[in-house]
Structures are given as C-alpha cells and as structure tokens.
Protein backbone atom coordinates (compact mmCIF):
# COMPACT_ATOMS: atom_id res chain seq x y z
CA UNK A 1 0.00 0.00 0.00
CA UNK A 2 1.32 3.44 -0.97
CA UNK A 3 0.40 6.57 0.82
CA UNK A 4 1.25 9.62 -0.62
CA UNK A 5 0.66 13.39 -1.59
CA UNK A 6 -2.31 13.75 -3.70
CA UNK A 7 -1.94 16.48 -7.05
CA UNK A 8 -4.31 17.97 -9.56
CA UNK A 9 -3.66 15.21 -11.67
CA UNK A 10 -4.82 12.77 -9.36
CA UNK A 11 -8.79 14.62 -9.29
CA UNK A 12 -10.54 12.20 -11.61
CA UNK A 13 -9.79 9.59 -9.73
CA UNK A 14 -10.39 10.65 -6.76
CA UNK A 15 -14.13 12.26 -7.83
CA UNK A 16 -14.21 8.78 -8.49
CA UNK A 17 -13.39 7.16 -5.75
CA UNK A 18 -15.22 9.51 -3.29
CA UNK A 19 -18.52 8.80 -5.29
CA UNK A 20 -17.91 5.13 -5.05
CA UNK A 21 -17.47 5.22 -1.19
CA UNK A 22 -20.86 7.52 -0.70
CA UNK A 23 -22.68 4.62 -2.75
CA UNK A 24 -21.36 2.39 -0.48
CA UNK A 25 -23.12 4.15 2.27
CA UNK A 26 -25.97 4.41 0.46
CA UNK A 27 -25.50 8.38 0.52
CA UNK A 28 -24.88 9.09 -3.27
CA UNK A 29 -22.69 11.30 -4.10
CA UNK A 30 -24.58 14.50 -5.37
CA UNK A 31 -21.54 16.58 -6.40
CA UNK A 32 -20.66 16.74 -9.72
CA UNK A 33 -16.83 17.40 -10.79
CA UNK A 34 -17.46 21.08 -11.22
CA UNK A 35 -19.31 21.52 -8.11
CA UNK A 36 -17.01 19.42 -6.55
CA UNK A 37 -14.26 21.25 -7.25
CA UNK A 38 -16.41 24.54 -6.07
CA UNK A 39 -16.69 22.87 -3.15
CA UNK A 40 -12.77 21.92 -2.77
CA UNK A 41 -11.88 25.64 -3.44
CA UNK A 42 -14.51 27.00 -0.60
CA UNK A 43 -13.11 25.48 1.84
CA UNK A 44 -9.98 25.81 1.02
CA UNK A 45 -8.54 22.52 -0.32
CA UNK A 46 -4.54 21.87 -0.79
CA UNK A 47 -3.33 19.39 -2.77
CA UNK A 48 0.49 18.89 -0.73
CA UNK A 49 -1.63 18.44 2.54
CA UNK A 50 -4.21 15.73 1.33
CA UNK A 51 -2.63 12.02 1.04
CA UNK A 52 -3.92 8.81 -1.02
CA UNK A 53 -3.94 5.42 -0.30
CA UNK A 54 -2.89 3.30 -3.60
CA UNK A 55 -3.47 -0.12 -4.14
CA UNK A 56 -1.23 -0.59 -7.38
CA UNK A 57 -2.58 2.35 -8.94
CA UNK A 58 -6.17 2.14 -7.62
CA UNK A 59 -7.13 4.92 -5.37
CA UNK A 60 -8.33 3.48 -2.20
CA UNK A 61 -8.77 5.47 0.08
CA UNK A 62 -7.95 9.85 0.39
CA UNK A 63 -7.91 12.37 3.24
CA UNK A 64 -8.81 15.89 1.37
CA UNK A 65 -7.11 18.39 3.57
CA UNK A 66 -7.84 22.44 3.74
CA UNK A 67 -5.35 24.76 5.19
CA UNK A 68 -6.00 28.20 6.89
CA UNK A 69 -6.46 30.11 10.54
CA UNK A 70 -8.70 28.62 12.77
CA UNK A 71 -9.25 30.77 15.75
CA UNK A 72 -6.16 32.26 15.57
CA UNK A 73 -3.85 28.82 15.12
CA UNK A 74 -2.48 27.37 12.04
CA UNK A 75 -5.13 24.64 11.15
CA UNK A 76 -5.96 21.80 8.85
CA UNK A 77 -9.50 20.57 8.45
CA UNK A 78 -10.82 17.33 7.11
CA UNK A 79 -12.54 17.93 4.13
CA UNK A 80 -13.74 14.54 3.54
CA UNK A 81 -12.26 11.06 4.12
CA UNK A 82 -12.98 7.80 2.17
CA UNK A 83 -11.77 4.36 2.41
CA UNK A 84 -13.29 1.67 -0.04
CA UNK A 85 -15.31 -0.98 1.82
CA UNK A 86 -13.52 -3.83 0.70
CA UNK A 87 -10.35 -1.95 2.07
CA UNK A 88 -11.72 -0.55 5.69
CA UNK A 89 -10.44 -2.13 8.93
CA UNK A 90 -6.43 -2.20 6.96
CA UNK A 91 -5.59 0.82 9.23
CA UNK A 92 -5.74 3.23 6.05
CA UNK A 93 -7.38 6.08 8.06
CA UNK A 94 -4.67 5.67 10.47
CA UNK A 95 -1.73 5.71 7.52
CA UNK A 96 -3.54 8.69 6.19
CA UNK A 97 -3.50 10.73 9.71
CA UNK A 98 0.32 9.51 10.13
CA UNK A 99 1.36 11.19 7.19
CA UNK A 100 -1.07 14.46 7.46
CA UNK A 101 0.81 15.15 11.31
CA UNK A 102 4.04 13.89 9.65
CA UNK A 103 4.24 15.81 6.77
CA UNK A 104 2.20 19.05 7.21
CA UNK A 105 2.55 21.69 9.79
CA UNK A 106 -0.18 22.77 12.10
CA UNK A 107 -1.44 23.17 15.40
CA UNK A 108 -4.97 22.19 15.33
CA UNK A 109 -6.31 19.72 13.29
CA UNK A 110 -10.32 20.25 12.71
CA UNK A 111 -12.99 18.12 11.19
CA UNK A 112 -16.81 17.70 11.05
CA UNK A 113 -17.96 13.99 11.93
CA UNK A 114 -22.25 12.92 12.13
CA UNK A 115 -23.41 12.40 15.23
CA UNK A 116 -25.20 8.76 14.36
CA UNK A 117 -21.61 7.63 12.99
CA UNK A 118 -20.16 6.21 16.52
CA UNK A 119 -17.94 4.30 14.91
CA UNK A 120 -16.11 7.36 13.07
CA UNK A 121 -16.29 9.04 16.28
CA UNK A 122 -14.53 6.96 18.38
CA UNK A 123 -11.92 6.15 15.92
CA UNK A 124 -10.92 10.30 15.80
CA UNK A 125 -11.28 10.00 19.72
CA UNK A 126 -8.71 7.09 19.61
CA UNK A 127 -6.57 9.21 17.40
CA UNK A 128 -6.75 12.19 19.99
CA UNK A 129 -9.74 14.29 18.77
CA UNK A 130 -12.23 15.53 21.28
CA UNK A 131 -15.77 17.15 20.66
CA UNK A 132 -16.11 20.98 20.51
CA UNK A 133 -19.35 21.17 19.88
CA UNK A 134 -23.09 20.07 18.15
CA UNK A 135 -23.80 21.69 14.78
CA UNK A 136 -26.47 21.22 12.37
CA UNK A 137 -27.50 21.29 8.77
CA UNK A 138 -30.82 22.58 7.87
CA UNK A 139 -32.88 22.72 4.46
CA UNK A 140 -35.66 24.20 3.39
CA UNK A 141 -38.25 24.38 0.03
CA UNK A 142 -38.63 28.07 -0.67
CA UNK A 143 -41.80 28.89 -1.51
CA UNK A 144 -45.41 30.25 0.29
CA UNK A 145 -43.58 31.98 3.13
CA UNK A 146 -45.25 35.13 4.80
CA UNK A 147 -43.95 38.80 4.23
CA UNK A 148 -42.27 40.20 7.27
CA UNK A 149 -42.47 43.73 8.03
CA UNK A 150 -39.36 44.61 10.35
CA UNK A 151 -38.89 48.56 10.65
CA UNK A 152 -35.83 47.91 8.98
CA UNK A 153 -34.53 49.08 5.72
CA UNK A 154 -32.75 45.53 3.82
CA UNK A 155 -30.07 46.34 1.02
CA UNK A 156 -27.53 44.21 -1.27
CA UNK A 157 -24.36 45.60 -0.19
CA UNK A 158 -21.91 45.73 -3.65
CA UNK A 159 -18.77 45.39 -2.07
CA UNK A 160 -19.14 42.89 1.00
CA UNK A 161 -16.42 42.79 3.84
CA UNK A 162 -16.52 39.13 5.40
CA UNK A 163 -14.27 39.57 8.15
CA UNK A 164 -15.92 43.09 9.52
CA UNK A 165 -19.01 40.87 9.55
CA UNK A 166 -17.38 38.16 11.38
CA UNK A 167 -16.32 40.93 13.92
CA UNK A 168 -19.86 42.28 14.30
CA UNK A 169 -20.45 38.35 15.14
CA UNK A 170 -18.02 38.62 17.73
CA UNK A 171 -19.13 41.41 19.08
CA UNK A 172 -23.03 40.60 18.85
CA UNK A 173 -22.20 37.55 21.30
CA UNK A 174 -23.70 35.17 18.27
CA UNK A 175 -21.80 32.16 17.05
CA UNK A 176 -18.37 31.25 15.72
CA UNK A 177 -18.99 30.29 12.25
CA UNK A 178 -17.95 26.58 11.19
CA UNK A 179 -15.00 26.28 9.07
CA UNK A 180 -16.60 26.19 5.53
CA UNK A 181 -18.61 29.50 6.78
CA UNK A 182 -15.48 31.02 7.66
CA UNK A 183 -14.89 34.68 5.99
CA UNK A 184 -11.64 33.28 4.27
CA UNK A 185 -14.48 30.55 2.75
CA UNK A 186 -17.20 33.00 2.12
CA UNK A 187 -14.50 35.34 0.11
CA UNK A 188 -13.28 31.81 -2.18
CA UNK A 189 -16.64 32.01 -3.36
CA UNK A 190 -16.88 36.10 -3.56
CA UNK A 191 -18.43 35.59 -7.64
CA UNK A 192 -21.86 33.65 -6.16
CA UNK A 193 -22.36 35.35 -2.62
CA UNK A 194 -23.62 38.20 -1.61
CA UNK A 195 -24.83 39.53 1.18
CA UNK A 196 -27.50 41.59 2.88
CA UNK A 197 -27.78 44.09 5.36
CA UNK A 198 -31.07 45.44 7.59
CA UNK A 199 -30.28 49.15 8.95
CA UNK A 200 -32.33 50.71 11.46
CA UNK A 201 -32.03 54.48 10.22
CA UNK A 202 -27.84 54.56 9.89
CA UNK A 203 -27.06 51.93 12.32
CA UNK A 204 -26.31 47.82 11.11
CA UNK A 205 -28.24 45.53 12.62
CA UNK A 206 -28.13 42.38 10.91
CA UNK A 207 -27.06 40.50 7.49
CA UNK A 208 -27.19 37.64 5.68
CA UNK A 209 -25.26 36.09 2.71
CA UNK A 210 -25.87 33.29 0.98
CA UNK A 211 -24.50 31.39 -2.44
CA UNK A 212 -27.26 32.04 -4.95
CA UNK A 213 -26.13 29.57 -7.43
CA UNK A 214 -26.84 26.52 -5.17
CA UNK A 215 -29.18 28.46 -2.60
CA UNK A 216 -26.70 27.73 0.64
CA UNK A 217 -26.70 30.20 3.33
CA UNK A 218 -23.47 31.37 4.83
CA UNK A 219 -24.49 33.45 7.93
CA UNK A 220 -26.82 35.28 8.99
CA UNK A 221 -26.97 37.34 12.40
CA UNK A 222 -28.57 40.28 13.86
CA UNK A 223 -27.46 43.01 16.88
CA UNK A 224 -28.73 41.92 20.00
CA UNK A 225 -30.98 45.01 20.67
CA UNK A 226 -32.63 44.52 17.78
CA UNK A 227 -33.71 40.69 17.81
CA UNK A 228 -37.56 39.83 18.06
CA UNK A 229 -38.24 42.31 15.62
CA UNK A 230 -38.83 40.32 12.44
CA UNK A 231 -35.14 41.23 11.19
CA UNK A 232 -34.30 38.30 11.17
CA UNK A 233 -36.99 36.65 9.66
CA UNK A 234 -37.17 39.82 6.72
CA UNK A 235 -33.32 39.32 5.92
CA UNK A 236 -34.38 35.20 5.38
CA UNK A 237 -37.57 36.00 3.05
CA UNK A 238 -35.44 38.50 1.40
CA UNK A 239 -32.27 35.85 0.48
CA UNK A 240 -34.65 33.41 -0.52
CA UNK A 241 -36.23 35.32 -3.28
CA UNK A 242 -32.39 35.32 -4.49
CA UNK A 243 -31.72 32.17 -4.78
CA UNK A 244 -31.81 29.89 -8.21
CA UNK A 245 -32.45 27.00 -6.98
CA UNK A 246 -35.66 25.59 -5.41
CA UNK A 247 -34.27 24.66 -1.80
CA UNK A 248 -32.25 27.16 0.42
CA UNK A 249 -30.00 25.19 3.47
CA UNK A 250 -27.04 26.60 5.92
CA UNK A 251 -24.97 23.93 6.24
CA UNK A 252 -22.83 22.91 10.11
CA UNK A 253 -24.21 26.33 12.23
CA UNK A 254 -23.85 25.81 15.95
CA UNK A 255 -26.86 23.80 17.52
CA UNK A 256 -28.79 26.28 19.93
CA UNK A 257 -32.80 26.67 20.89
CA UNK A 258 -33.26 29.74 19.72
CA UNK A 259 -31.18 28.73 16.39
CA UNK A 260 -33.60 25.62 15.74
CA UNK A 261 -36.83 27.47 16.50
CA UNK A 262 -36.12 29.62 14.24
CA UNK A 263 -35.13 27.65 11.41
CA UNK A 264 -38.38 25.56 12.42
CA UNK A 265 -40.21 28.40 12.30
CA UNK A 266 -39.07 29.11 8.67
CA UNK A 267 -40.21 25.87 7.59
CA UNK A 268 -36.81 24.24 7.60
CA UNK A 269 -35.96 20.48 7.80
CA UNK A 270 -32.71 19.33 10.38
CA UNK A 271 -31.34 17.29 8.15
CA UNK A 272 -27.94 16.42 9.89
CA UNK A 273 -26.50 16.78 13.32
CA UNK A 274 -22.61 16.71 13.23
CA UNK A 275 -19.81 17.13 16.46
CA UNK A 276 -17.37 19.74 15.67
CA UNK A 277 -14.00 17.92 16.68
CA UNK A 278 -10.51 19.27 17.63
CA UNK A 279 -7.08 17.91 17.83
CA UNK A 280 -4.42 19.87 19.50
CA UNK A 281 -1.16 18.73 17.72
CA UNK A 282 1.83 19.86 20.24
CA UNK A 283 4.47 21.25 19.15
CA UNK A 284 8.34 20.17 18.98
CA UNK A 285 11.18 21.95 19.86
C-alpha cells in the first residue's frame, strides 16, 4: 500500500473514488466534478496536505485536507475522508493521519464527523480528537412563506467585507462560524455570494449572505438590541427570493434553541446533526 501526496492530476480519480465510497453508504454522491471542485476551493482545499492510499494504482482510500487560521492557530481541516469498503479495517485512516501530522505543519487539526456515525467518532477519539461542539444542517423548500415587516430598511451591499461581519459576530455575542462559513471561505466564493444588510435608520443591525447559485446560506446574524423584531426573519424571506435554486439550506451552524426554532419556524428540515472535533497537535522543539 502506498500513501502519498495527492496532485491535480490525481482529481478524476479521486471524484471517483469519493462517489464510489458515498454509494457504499448508500449516501450518493450528489456533487458533480465542477461543483465538486467549487466545493474543494470554498473550503480551502490543498493538494500537498491531502494524502492517497494506492493499491497498485487504484485509489483506495484519500484524506482531502484544507489549510487556513482557525481561531487564531495554524489549522488543517478534514474535508472529507474515504476508504473503499472492501479496504476498511487495513488501518488506512490511520496511515492517512500519520502522514497528514508527519508531513504538514499545524497546530490544530479540525474536522466535522455525524453524530449517528459512533464508529467514526470513536476512531478520531482514539486518534486524539475531542468534541467541541453540536452543529447542524438545515434545508428548506422556498416557496409560500409570509412577508415580514421589520422597521428595517434591507439592502444588497456591492462590495461585502466578510471579516468586519465576522467581527460584528463577535461582538453581537452570536456564534463562531464553522470552518466552511469562515470569511476566508465565504471570500473563495466572492463571484456567487452576496450579502444583505437590515439598517435601522444609519445603524447595522443584521445581514445575511448566501451562495445564490446553489441556494446555501453562509451566515446570517442580527445586533442583540434589535432581535424579536422580524429582522431576522425579513433578511431570510429577502435571500430566498435570491436564490436559483428551489431549496435554500445553511450547512454545520452551531446547535442552539433559539437557532432551531427559528429555522423551524421558517419551515426548515434538520437534516444532519454533526460534532465539531478538535485535535491539539503539540508542538516540537
């Protein structure tokens, strides 16, 4: 078996592969290779720092790896791993993670893993990962929703600044965003989002942006003196009208009660409940 450094060259096959492992589960794979590679290039996706298992020359088994900050470390996040079924329990996953810690520098390794797969779960715990946190994905059909009246004024802003949103986030108390609604992600797909903002005479008090190519919601937030007004819930109607296609989702935002009754509220569907987990990798010297 041969692990190694996935490249460009090596996409088709992998495409491949990863569709092949998602039948397996009886979870088709729904991404094309285009919108597969969209997906790669959100969140960030380096070739050097994702490995391959090769049988021969059959690709077996892949760990896609993004690079970028995460909370202020150096951090790698899982963005996807795959081993064919007649391959599992080899120690591939293992091999993979050996080389990813070996070969590529960071202090936190980061990944996404659903809450019904125990088996996954306890093989990251094994490997040192521990739970951050519950996040969920939510999806919704938009059509026949009410009009919502707010007070506030709701505008496309042309030139979007991610990261000043992500510090009205902070300072709004709301939640840190997931990695693949991380600014840095949100601005590797600056061509199909955009965002929109609800002012209350000259003052900000909430946004949204979404991708309106595949109807996927980003973030959306509002100022804390200014919540149970319908801002929200305007800003939502608003994006949906937007979008192309026919459903609108937000995709890993932290699990919370007032979070889920208000997607509920808005007619959307929990369709996955993930753990957030962390690995601290120490450092040498």
């Amino acid at each position: 078996m041969l692990i190694r450094a996935l490249s460009e060259n090596d996409f088709l096959p992998l495409h491949h592969t990863l569709s092949e492992v998602f039948a397996e589960k009886n979870r088709p794979f729904f991404f094309n290779k285009w919108q597969a590679q969209q997906r790669w290039q959100r969140i960030g996706a380096v070739y050097p720092a994702s490995f391959g298992a090769f049988e021969k020359e059959k690709l077996v088994g892949f760990l896609i790896s993004a690079a970028g900050e995460w909370r202020g470390k150096n951090a790698i996040y899982n963005g996807g791993m795959g081993i064919l079924k007649s391959y599992r329990n080899r120690g591939i996953a293992t091999q993979l993670y050996a080389h990813l810690e070996e070969k590529v520098a960071a202090q936190v390794l980061l990944l996404e893993v659903l809450v019904e797969n125990k088996a996954a779960q306890a093989f990251y715990e094994r490997m040192g990962f521990a739970v951050l946190r519950q996040v969920a994905c939510y999806l919704a059909q938009h059509s026949g929703y009410q009009h919502f009246r707010s007070g506030a004024v709701i505008s496309k802003q042309a030139q979007p600044d991610w990261f000043y949103y992500q510090t009205l986030q902070q300072e709004w108390q709301t939640t840190y965003p997931t990695w693949q609604n991380l600014p840095a992600a949100i601005s590797r797909n600056a061509v199909a989002e955009i965002c929109l903002e609800a002012h209350w005479g000259e003052k900000l008090v909430g946004f949204i942006s979404l991708d309106v190519q595949n109807g996927r919601i980003s973030q959306i937030a509002v100022a804390p003196d200014f919540r149970r007004r319908k801002i929200g819930s305007q800003l939502l109607q608003q994006a949906q009208n937007l979008v192309l296609p026919k459903f609108v989702s937000i995709l890993n935002i932290e699990t919370h009660p007032t979070i889920e009754a208000f997607f509920s509220y808005h007619r959307f569907k929990r369709v996955a409940l993930q753990y957030e987990m962390q690995k601290e990798i120490q450092q040498q010297g």
